[in-house]
Protein backbone atom coordinates (compact mmCIF):
# COMPACT_ATOMS: atom_id res chain seq x y z
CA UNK A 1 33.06 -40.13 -12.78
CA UNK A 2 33.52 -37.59 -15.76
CA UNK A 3 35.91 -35.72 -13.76
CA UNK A 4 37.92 -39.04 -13.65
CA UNK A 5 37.56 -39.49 -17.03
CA UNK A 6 38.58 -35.89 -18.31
CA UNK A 7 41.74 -35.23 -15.99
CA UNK A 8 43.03 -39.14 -17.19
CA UNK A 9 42.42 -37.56 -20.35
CA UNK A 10 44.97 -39.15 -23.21
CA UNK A 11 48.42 -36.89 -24.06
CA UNK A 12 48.60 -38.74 -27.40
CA UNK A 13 45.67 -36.17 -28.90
CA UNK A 14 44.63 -33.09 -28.52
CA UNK A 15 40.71 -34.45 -27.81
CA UNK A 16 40.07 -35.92 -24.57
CA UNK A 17 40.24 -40.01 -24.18
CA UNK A 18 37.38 -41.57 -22.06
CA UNK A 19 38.29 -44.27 -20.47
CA UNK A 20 36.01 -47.39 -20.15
CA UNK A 21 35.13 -48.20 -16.81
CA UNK A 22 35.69 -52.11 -16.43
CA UNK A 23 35.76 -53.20 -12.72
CA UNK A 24 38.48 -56.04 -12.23
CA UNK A 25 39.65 -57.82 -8.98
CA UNK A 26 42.33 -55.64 -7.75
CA UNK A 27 40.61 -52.49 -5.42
CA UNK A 28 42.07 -49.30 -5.00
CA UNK A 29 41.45 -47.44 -1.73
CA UNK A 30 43.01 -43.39 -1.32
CA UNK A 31 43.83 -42.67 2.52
CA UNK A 32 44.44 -39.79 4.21
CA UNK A 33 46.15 -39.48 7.67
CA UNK A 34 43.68 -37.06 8.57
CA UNK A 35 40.30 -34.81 7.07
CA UNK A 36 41.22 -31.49 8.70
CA UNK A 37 44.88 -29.57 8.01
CA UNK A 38 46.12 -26.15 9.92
CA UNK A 39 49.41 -24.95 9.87
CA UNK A 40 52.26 -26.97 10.58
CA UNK A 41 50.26 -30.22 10.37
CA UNK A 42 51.92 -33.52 8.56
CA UNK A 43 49.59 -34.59 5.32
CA UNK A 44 49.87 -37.97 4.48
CA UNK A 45 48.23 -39.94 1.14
CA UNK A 46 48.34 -43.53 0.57
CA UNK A 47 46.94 -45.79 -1.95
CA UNK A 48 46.08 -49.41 -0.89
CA UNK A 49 45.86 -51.85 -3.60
CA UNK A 50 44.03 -55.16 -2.63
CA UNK A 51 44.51 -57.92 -5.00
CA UNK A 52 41.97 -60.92 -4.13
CA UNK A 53 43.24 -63.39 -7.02
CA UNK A 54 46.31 -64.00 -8.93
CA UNK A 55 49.05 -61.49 -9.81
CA UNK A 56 48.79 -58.27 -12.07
CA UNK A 57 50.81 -55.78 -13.59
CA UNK A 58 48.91 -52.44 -13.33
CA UNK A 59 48.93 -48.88 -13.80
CA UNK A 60 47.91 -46.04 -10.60
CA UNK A 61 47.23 -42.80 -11.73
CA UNK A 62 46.39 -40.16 -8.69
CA UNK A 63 45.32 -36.07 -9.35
CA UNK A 64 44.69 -33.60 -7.16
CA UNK A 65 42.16 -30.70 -7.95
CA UNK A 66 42.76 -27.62 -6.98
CA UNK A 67 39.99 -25.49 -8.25
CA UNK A 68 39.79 -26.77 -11.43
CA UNK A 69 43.82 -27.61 -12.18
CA UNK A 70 45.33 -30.86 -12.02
CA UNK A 71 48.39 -31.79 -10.30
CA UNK A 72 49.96 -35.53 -11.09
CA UNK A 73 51.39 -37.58 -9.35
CA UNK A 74 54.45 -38.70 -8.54
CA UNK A 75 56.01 -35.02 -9.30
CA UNK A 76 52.32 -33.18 -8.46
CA UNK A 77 52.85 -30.70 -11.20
CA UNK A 78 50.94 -30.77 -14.54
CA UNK A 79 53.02 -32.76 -16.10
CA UNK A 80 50.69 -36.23 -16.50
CA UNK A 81 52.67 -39.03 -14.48
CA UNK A 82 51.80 -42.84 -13.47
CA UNK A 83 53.01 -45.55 -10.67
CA UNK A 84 53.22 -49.04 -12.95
CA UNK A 85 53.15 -51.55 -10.22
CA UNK A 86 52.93 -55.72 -9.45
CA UNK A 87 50.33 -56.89 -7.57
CA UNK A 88 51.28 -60.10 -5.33
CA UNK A 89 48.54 -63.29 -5.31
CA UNK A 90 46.35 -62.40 -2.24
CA UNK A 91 47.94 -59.62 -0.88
CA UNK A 92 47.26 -56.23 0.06
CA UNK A 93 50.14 -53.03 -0.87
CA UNK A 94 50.60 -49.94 0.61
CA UNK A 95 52.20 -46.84 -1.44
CA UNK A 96 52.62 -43.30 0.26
CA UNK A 97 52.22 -41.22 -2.69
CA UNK A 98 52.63 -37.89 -0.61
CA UNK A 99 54.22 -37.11 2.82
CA UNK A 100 54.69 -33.33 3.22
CA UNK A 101 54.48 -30.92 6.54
CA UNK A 102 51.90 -27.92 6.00
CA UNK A 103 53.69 -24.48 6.13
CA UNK A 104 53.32 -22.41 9.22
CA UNK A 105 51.61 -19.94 8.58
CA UNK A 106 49.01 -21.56 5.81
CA UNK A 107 47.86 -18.84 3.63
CA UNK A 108 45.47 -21.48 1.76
CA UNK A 109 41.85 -22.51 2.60
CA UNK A 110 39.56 -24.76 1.07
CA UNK A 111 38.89 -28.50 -0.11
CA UNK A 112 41.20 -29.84 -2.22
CA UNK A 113 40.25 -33.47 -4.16
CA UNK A 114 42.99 -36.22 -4.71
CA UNK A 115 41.29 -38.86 -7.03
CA UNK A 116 42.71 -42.19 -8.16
CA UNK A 117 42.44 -44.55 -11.02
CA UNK A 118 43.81 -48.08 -11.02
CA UNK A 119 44.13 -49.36 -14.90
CA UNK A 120 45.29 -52.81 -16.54
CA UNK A 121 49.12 -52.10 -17.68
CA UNK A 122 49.02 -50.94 -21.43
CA UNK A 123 45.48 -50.72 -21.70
CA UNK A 124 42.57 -47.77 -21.36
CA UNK A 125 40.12 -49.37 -18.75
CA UNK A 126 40.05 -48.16 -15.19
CA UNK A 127 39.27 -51.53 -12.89
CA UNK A 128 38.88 -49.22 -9.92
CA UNK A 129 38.50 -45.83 -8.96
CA UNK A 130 38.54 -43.47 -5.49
CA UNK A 131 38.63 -40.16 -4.57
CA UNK A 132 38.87 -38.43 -1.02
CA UNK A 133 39.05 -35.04 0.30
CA UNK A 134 40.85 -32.60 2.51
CA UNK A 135 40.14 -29.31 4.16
CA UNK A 136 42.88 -26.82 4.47
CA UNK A 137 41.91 -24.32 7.27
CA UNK A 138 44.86 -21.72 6.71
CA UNK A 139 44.78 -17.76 7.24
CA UNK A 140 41.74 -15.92 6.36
């Protein structure tokens, strides 16, 4: 959880901004296609946002950690970036936040963390949070 709060942390100060958890209707659930990548292989990420109640506007915010630096998403560089999306009454969205083929050969190994925060629009308080991990299984 203080992982999620530190990499959301605020660019309008220098100090970081902790953000309130507050859990609301709408559920965010990260996917991979797989657990396990080698060389070559097609990686896959995909938020689903269930929404069990009316319609909201919201905010997705998705990192991956790499050792301890943060890529963003939707450019995954360190540049802090968002998804502001609608949520339909009773319905269920898919996003595919990254779709990218593995190079052959893979000269990277490890696990590698994409986590997620789903926010109110214009407002500090996650409503839902995730987090899932890959393993890389490159050159040695």
């Amino acid at each position: 959880m203080h992982l999620l709060y530190t990499s959301f942390a605020s660019m309008d100060h220098n100090e970081l901004f902790y953000h309130p958890f507050v859990p609301g209707d709408a559920e965010l659930d990260l996917n991979l296609n797989r657990g396990v990548y080698g060389p070559g292989d097609r990686l896959m990420l995909d938020a689903w946002i269930a929404n069990p109640l009316e319609t909201y506007s919201l905010v997705l915010k998705v990192i991956l950690d790499i050792g301890g630096q943060y890529y963003y998403y939707p450019d995954w560089t360190t540049k802090k970036g968002e998804l502001r999306l609608r949520t339909a009454d009773h319905a269920t969205s898919v996003t595919r936040l990254l779709d990218i083929t593995l190079p052959d050969p893979l000269e990277t190994s490890g696990q590698f963390t994409f986590y997620g925060g789903l926010f109110y629009k214009d407002s500090n308080y996650v409503i839902d949070f995730d987090s899932v991990t890959l393993i890389l299984e490159g050159q040695p």
